[in-house]
Protein backbone atom coordinates (compact mmCIF):
# COMPACT_ATOMS: atom_id res chain seq x y z
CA UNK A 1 3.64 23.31 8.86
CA UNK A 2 3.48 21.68 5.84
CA UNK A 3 4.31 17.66 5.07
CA UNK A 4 6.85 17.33 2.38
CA UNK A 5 5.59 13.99 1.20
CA UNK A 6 8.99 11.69 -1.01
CA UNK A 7 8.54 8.70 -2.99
CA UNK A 8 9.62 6.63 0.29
CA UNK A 9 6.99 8.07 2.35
CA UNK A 10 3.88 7.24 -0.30
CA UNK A 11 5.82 3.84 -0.69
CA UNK A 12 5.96 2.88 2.96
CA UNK A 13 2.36 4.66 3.27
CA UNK A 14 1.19 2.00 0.74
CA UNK A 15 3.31 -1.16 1.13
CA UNK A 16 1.71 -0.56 4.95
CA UNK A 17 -1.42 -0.53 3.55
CA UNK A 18 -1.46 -3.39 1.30
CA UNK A 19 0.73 -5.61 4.59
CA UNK A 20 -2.66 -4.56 6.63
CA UNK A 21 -4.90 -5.38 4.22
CA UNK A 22 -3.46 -8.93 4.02
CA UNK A 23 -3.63 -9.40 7.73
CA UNK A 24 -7.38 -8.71 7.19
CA UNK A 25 -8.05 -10.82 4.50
CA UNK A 26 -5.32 -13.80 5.32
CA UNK A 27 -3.58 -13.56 2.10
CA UNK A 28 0.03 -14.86 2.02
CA UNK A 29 2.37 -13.49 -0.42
CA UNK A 30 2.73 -16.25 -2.90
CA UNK A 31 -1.25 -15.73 -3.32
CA UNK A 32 -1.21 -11.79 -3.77
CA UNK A 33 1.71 -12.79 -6.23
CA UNK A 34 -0.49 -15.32 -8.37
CA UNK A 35 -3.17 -13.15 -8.47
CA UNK A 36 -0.92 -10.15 -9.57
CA UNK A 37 1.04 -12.29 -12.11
CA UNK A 38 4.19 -11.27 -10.55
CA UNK A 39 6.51 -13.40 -8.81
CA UNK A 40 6.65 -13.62 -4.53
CA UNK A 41 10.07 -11.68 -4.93
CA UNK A 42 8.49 -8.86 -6.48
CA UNK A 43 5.60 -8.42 -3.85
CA UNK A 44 8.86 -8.51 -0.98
CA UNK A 45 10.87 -5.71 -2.37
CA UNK A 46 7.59 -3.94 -3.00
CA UNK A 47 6.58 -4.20 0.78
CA UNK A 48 9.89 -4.19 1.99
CA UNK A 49 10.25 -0.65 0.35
CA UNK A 50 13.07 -1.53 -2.41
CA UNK A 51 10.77 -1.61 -5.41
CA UNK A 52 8.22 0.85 -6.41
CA UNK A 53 4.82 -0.32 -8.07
CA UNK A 54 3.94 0.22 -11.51
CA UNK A 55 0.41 1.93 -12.42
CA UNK A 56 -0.93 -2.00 -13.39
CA UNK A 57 0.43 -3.66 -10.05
CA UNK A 58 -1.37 -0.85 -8.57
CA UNK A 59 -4.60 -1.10 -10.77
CA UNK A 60 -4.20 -5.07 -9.77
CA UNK A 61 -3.81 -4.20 -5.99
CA UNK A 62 -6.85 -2.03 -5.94
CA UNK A 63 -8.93 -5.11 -7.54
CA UNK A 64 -7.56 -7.72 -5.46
CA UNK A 65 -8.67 -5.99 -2.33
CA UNK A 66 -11.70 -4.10 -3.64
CA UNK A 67 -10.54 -1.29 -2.93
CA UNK A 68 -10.18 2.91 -4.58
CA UNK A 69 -6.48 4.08 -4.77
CA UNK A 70 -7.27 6.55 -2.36
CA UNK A 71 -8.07 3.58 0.39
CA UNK A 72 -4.79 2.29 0.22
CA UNK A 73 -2.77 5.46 0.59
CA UNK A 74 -4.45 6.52 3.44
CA UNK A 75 -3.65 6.44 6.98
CA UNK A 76 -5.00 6.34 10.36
CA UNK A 77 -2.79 8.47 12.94
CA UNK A 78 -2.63 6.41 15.88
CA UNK A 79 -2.85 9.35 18.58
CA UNK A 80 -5.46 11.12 17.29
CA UNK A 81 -7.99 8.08 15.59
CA UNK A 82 -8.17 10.29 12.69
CA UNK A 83 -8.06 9.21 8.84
CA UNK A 84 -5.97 11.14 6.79
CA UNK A 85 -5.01 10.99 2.95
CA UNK A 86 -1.22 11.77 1.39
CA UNK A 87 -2.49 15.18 0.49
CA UNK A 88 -3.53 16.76 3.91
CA UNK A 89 -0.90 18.54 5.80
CA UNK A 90 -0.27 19.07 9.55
């Protein structure tokens, strides 16, 4: 069976992502949003799921936490331990 993957699904996918990779690092919002040079209501919608990021917030994401693109859209299925990217199916 193929996954069908939507704009909400890579959106949650990432905004998890970037929420886990500030629990690692201890970054608050208002200091993602600095860095960024967006403002702290921007970063909530964005990991809240009500606003999508634009290809420099992403760029600026990807910096912040040293990081490729692909690390922060991929995901680690809890039942089976196993990494997996937006592009594999199940």
């Amino acid at each position: 069976m193929e996954f069908k993957h939507t704009r909400d699904t890579v959106q949650n996918l990432l905004a998890f992502n970037v929420l886990r990779k500030m629990e690692e690092k201890g970054v608050t919002t208002p200091e993602l949003a600095e860095y960024c040079n967006v403002t702290v209501a921007s970063i909530s919608q964005f990991l809240k799921g009500r606003q999508f990021v634009s290809a420099r917030f992403f760029a600026d994401l990807c910096n912040f936490f040293q990081c490729t693109p692909h690390e922060l859209f991929k995901w680690t299925s809890p039942e089976k331990g196993a990494e997996n990217g937006i592009d594999s199916a199940d």
